[in-house]
C-alpha atoms as a PDB file:
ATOM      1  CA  UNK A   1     137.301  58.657 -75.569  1.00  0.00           C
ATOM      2  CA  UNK A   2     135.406  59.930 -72.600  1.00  0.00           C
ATOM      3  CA  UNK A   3     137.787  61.242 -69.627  1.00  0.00           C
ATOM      4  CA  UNK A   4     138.636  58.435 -66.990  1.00  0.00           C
ATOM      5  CA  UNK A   5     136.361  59.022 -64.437  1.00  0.00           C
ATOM      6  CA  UNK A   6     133.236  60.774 -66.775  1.00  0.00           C
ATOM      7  CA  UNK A   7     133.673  57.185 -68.308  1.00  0.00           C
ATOM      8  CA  UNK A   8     133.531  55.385 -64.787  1.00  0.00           C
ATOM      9  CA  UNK A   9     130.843  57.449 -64.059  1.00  0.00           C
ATOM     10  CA  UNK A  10     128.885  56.686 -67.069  1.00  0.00           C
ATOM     11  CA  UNK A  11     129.805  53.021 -66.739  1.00  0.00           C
ATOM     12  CA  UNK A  12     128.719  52.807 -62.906  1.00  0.00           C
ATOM     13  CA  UNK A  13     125.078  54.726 -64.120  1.00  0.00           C
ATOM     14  CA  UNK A  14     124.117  52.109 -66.744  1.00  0.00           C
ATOM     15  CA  UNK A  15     124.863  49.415 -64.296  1.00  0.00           C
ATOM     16  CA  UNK A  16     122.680  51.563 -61.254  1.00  0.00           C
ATOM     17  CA  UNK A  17     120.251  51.768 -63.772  1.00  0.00           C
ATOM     18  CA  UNK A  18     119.322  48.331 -63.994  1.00  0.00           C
ATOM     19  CA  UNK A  19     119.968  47.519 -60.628  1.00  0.00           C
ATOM     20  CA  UNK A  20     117.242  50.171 -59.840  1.00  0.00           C
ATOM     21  CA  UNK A  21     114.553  48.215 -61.669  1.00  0.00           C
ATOM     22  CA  UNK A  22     115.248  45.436 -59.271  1.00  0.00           C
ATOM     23  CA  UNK A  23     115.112  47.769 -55.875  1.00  0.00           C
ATOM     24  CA  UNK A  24     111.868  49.189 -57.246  1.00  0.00           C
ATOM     25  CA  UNK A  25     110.092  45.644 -57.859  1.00  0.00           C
ATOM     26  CA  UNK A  26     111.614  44.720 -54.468  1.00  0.00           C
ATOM     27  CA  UNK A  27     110.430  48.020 -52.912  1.00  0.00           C
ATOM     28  CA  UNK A  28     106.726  47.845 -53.610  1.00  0.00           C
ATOM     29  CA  UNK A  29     106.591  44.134 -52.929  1.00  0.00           C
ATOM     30  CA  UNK A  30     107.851  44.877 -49.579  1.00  0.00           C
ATOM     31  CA  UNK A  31     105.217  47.780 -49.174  1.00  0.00           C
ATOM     32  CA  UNK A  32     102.353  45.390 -50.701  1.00  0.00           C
ATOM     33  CA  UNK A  33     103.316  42.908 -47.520  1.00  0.00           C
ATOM     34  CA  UNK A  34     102.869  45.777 -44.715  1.00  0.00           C
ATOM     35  CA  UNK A  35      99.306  46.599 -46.464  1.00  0.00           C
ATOM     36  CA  UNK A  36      98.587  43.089 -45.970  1.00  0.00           C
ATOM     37  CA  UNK A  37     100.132  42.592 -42.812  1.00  0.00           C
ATOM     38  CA  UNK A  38      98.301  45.973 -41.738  1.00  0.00           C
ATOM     39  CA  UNK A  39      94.891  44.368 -41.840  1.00  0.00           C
ATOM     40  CA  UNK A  40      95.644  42.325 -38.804  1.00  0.00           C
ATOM     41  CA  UNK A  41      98.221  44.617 -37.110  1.00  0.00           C
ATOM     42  CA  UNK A  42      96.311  47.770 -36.841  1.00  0.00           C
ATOM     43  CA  UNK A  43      93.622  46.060 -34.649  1.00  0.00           C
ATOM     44  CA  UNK A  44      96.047  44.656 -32.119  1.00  0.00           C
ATOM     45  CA  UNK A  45      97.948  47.773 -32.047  1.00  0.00           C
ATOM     46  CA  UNK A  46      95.063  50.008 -31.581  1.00  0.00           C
ATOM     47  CA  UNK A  47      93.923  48.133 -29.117  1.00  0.00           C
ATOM     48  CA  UNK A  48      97.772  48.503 -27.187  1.00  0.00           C
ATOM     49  CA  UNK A  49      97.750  51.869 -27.769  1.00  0.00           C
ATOM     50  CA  UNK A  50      94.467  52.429 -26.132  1.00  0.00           C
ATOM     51  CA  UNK A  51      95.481  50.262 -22.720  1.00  0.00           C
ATOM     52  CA  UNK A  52      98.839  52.024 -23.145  1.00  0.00           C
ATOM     53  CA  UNK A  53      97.196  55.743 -22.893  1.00  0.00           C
ATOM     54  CA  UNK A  54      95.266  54.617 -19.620  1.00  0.00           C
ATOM     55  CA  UNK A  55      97.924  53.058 -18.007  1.00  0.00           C
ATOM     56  CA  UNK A  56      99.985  56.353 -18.598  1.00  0.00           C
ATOM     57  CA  UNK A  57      97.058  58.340 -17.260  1.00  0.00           C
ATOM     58  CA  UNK A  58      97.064  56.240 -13.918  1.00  0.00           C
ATOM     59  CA  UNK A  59     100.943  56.570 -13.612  1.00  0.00           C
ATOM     60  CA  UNK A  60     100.419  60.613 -13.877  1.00  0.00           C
ATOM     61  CA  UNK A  61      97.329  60.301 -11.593  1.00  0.00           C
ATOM     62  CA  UNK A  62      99.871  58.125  -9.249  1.00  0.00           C
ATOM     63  CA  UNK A  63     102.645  60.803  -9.810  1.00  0.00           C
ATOM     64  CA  UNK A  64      99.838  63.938  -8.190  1.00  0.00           C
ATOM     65  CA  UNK A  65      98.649  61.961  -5.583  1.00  0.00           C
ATOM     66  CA  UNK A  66     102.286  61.011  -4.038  1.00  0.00           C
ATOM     67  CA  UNK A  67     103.101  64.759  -5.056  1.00  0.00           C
ATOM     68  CA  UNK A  68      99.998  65.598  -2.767  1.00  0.00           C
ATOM     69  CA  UNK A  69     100.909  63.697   0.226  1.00  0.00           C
ATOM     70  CA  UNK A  70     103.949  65.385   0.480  1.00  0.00           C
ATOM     71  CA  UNK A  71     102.312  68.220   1.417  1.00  0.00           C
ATOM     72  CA  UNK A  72     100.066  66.548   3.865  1.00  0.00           C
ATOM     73  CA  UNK A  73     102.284  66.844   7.187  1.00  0.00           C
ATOM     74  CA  UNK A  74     101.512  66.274  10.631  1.00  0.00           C
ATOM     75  CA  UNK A  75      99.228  64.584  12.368  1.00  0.00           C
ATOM     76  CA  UNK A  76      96.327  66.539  11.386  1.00  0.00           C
ATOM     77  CA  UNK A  77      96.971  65.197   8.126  1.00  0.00           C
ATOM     78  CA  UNK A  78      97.427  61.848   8.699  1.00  0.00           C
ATOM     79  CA  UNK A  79      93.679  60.624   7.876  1.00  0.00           C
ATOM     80  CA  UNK A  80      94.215  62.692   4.437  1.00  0.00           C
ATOM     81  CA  UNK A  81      97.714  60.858   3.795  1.00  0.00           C
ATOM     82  CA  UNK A  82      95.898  57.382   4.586  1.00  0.00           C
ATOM     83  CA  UNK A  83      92.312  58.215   2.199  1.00  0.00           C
ATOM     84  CA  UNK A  84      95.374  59.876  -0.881  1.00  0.00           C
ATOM     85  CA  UNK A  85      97.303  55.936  -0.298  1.00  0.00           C
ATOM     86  CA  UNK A  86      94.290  54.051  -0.628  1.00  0.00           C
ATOM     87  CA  UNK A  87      93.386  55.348  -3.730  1.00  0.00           C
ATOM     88  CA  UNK A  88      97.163  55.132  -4.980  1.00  0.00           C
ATOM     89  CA  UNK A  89      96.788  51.509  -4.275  1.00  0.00           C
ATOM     90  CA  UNK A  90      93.379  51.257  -6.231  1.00  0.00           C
ATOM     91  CA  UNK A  91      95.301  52.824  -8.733  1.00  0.00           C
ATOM     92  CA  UNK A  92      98.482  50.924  -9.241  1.00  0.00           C
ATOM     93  CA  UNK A  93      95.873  47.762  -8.694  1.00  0.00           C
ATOM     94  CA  UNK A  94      93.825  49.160 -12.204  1.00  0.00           C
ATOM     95  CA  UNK A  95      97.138  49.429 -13.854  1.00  0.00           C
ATOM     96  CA  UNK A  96      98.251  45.874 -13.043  1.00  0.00           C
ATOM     97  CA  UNK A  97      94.947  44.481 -14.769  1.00  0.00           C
ATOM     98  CA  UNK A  98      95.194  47.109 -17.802  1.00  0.00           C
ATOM     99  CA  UNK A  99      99.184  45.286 -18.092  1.00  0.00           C
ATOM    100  CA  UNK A 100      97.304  42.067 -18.333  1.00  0.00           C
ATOM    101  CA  UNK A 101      95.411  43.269 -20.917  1.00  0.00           C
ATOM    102  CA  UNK A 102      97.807  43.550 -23.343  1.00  0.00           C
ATOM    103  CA  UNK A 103      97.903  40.764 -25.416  1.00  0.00           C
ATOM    104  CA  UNK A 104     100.875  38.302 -25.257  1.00  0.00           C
ATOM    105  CA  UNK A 105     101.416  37.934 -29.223  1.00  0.00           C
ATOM    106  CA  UNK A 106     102.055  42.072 -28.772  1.00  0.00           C
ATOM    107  CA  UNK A 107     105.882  42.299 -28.419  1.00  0.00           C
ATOM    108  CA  UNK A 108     105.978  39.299 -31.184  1.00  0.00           C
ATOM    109  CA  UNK A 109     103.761  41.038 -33.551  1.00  0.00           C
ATOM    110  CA  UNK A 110     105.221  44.412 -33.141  1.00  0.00           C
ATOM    111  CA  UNK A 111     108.507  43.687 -33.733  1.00  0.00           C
ATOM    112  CA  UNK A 112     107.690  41.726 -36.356  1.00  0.00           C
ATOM    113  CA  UNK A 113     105.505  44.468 -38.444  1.00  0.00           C
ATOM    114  CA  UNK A 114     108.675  47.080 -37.560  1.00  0.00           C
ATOM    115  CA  UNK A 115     110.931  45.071 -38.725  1.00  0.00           C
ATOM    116  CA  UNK A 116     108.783  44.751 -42.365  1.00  0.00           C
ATOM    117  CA  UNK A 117     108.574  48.937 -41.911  1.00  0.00           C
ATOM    118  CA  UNK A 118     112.496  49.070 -41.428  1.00  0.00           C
ATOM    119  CA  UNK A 119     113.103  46.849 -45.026  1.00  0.00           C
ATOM    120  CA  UNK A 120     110.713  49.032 -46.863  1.00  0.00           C
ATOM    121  CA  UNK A 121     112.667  51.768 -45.667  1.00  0.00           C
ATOM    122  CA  UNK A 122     115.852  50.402 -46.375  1.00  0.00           C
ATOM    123  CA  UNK A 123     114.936  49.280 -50.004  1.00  0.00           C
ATOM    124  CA  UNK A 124     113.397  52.303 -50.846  1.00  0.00           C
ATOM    125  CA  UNK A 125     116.428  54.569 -49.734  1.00  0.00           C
ATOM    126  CA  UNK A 126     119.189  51.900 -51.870  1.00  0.00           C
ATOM    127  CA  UNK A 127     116.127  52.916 -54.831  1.00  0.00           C
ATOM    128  CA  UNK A 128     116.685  56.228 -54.416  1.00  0.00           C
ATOM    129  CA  UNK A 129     120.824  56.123 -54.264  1.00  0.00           C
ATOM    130  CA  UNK A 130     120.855  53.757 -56.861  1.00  0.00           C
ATOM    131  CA  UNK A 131     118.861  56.480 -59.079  1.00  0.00           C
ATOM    132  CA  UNK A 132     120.454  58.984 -58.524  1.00  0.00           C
ATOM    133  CA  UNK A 133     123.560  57.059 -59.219  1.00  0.00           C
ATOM    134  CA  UNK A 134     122.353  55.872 -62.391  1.00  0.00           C
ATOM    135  CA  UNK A 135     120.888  59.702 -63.647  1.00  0.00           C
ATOM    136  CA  UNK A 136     123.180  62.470 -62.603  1.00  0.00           C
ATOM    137  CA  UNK A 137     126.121  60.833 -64.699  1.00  0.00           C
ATOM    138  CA  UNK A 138     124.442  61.192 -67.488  1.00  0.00           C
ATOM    139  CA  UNK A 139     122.715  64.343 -67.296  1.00  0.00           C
ATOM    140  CA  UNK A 140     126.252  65.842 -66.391  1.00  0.00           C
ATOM    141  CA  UNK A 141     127.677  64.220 -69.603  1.00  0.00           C
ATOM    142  CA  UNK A 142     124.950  65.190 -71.791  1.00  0.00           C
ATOM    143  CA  UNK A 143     125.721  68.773 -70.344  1.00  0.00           C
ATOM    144  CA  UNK A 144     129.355  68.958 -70.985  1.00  0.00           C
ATOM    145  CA  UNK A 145     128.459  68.085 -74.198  1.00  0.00           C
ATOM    146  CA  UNK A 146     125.983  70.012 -75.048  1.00  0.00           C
ATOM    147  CA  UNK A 147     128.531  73.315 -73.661  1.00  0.00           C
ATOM    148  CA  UNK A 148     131.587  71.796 -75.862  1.00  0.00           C
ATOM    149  CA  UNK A 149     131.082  74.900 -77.892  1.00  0.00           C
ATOM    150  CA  UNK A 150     131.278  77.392 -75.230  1.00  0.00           C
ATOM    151  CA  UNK A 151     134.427  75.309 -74.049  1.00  0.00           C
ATOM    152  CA  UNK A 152     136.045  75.975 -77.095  1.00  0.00           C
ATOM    153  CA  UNK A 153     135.416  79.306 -77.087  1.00  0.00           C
ATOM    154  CA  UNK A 154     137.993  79.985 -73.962  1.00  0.00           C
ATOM    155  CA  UNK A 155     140.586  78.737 -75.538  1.00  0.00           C
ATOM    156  CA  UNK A 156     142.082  82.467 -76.852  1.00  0.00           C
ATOM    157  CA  UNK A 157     141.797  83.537 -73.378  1.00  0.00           C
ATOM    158  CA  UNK A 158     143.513  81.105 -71.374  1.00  0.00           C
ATOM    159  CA  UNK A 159     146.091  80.668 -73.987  1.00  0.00           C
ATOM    160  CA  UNK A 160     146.886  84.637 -73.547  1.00  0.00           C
ATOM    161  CA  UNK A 161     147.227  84.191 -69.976  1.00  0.00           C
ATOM    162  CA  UNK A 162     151.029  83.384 -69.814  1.00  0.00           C
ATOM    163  CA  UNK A 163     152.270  86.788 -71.457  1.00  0.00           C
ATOM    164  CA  UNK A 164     150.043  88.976 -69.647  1.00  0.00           C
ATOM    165  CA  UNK A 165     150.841  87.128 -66.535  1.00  0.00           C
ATOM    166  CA  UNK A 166     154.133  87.890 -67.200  1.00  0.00           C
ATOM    167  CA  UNK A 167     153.892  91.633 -68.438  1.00  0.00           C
ATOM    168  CA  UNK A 168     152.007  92.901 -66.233  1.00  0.00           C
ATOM    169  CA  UNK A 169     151.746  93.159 -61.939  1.00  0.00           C
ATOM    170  CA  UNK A 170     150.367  90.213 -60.034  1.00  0.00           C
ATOM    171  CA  UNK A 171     147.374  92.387 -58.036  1.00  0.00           C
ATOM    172  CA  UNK A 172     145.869  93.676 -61.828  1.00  0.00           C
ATOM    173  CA  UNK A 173     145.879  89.943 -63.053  1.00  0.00           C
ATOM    174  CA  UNK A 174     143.990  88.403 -59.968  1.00  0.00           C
ATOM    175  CA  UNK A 175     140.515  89.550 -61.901  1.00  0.00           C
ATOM    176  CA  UNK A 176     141.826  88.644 -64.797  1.00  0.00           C
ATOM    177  CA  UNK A 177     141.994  85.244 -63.779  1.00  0.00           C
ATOM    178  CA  UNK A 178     139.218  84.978 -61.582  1.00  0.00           C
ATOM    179  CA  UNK A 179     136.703  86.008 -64.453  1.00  0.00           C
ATOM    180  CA  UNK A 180     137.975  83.600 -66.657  1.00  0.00           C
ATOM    181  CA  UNK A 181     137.609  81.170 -63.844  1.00  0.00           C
ATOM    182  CA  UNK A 182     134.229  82.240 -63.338  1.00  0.00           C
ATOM    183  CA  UNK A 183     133.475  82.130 -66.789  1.00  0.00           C
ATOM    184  CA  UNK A 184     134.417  78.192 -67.291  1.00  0.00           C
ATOM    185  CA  UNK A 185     132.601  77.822 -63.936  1.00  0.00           C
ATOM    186  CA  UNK A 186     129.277  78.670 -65.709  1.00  0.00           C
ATOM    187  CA  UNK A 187     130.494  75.902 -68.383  1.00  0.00           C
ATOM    188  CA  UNK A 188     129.289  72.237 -67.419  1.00  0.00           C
ATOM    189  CA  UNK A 189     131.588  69.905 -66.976  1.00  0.00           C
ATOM    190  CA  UNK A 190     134.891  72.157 -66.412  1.00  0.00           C
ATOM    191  CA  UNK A 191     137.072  69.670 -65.553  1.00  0.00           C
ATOM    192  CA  UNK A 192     140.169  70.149 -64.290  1.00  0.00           C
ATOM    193  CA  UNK A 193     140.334  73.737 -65.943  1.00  0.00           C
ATOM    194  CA  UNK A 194     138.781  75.806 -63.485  1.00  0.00           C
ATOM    195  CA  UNK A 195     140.625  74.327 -60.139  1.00  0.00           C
ATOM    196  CA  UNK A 196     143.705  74.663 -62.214  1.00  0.00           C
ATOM    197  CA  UNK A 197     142.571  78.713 -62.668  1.00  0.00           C
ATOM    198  CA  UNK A 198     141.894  78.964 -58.450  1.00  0.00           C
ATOM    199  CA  UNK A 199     145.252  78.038 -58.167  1.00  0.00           C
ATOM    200  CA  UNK A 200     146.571  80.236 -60.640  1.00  0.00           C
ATOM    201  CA  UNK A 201     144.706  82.856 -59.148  1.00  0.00           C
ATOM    202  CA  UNK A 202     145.807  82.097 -55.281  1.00  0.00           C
ATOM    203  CA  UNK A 203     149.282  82.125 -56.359  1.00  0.00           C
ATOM    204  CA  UNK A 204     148.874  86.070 -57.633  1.00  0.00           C
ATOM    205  CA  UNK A 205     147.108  87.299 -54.803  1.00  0.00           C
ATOM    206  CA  UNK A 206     149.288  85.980 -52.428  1.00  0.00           C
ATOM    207  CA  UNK A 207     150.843  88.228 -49.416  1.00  0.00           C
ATOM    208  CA  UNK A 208     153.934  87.726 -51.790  1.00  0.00           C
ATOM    209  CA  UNK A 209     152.586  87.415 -54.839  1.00  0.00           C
ATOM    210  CA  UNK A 210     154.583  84.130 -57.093  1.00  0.00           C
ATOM    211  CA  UNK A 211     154.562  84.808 -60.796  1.00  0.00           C
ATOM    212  CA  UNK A 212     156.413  81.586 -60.996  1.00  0.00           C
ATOM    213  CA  UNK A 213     154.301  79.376 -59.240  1.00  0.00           C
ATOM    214  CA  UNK A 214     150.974  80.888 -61.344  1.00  0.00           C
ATOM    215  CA  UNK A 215     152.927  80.245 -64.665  1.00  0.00           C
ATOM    216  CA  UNK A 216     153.136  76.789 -63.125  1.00  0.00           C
ATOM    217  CA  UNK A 217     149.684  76.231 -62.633  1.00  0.00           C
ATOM    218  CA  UNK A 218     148.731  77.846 -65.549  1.00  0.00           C
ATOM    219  CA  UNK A 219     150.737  75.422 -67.362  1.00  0.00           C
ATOM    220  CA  UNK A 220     148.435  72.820 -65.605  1.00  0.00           C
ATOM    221  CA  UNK A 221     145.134  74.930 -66.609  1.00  0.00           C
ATOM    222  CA  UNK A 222     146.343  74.947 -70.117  1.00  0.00           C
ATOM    223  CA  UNK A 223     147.467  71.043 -70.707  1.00  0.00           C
ATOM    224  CA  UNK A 224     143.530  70.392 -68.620  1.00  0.00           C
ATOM    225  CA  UNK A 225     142.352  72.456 -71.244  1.00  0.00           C
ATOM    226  CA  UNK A 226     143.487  70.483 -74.194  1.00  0.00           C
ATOM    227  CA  UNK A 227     142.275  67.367 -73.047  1.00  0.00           C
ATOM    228  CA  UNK A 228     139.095  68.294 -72.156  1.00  0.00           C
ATOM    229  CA  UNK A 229     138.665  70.131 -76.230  1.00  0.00           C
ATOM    230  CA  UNK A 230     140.171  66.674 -77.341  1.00  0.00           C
ATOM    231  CA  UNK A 231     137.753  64.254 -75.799  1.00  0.00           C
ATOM    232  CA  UNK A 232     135.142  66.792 -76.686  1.00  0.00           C
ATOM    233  CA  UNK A 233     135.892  66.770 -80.505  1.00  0.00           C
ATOM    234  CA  UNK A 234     136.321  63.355 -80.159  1.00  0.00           C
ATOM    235  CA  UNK A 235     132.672  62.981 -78.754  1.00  0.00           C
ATOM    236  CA  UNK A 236     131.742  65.070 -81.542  1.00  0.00           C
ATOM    237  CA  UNK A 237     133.110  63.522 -84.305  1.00  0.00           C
ATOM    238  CA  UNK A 238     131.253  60.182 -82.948  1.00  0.00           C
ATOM    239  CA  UNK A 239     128.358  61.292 -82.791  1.00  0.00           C
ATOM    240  CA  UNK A 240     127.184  60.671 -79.366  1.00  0.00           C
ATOM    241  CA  UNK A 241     125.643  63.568 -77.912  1.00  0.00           C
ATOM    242  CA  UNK A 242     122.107  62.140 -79.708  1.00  0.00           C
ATOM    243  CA  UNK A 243     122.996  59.098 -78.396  1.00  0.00           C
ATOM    244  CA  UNK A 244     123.105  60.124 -74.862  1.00  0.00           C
ATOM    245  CA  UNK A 245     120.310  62.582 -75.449  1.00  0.00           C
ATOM    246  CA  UNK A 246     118.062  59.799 -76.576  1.00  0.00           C
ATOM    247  CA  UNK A 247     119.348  57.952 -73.750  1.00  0.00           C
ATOM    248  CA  UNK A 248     118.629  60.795 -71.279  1.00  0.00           C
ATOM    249  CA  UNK A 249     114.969  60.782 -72.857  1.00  0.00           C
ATOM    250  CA  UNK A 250     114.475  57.118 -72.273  1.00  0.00           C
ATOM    251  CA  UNK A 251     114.868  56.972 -68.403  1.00  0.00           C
ATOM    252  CA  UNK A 252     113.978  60.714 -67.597  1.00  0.00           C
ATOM    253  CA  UNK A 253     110.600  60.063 -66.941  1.00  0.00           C
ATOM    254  CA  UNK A 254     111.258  56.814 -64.646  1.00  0.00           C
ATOM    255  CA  UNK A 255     114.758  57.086 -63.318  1.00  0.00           C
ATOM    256  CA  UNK A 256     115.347  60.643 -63.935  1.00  0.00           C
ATOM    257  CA  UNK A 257     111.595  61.968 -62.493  1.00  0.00           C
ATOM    258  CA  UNK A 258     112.706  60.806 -58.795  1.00  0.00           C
END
């Protein structure tokens, strides 16, 4: 009933759907094991962090010192150059001892605790895909349905297309056909109709304009016309806009909210 790929669409959703139950119960697991793994993490990487910032602060105290020797030349600078080296040396001595301060478990334990921060990531981005994979199909068919009326509607003016096309010149007709294109445009789910139009539309405004080639693709427009008012009806007659509406309601809130 439903067009091939709406149907795939919808198929693929219901399945994302429940998959996404299972990435979200797998997603906050995963975040309730960094909490926990927090409580003994932040400590030890506190703790890093503050030997880290000193031993930074004694590589840029290094870095002006060195810079300030350079300027010391001569011999009458030499006593200067020797006191600036000295305390270089007490220097790079503190920052050996601040390197031993950092715990040996720290590469372990960070890696570790990233590597739980890089799965919570990764599960919560598949929750979000598989969301929006299992929503937008639906909301789109629910739309298209919902606009089957409007769809209907066009179906005097794209079936008057042909003789006009025909009767009158090529440059009057391109916004003829480019409202109408517009106007399915502003329908949801167009299908095939409105691409169908463009091309319609190219062909006329062309540098040498092809009545031939429009007819062509209007042919095309008109035949993706049909089929979209016949699954429609069909849809109708069945009875399943409620159904997908009710559908819609159920997950809009969970699924849908995201």
């Amino acid at each position: 009933m439903l067009p091939r790929k709406m149907s795939k669409d919808f198929t693929s959703s219901l399945k994302a759907a429940a998959g996404a139950k299972e990435l979200l119960v797998n997603a906050n697991m995963a975040e309730e094991t960094i909490t926990k793994a927090s409580v003994d993490y932040r400590p030890l990487h506190e703790n890093v962090r503050e030997i880290q910032r000193d031993i930074r602060f004694h590589v840029a105290e290094i870095k002006e010192l060195q810079s300030e020797i350079g300027k010391l030349r001569g011999d009458e600078n030499a006593a200067k150059r020797q006191s600036i080296e000295e305390e270089i040396k007490v220097l790079e001595g503190e920052m050996v001892e601040l390197e031993k301060r950092i715990p040996a478990e720290w590469k372990d334990k960070r890696e570790e605790f990233v590597g739980l921060l890089k799965e919570e990531t990764k599960l919560r981005t598949q929750y979000r895909r598989a969301v929006d994979g299992a929503y937008t199909p639906v909301q789109e068919l629910m739309f298209a349905l919902k606009d089957t009326g409007k769809f209907v509607e066009k179906g005097d003016a794209i079936k008057g297309l042909s003789d006009r096309i025909q009767a009158e010149e090529p440059a009057d007709m391109v916004a003829v056909v480019q409202s109408l294109e517009k106007e399915f445009g502003e329908i949801n789910g167009p299908g095939d109709v409105k691409k169908a139009l463009s091309k319609v539309r190219r062909a006329l405004r062309a540098k040498t304009p092809d009545k031939e080639k429009a007819l062509a693709e209007l042919e095309k427009a008109n035949a993706a016309y049909f089929e979209e008012v016949e699954w429609r009806t069909d849809a109708a007659g069945a009875d399943i806009l409620p159904k997908i509406q009710s559908y819609e309601a159920s997950i809009r809130n969970t699924i849908g909210i995201r």
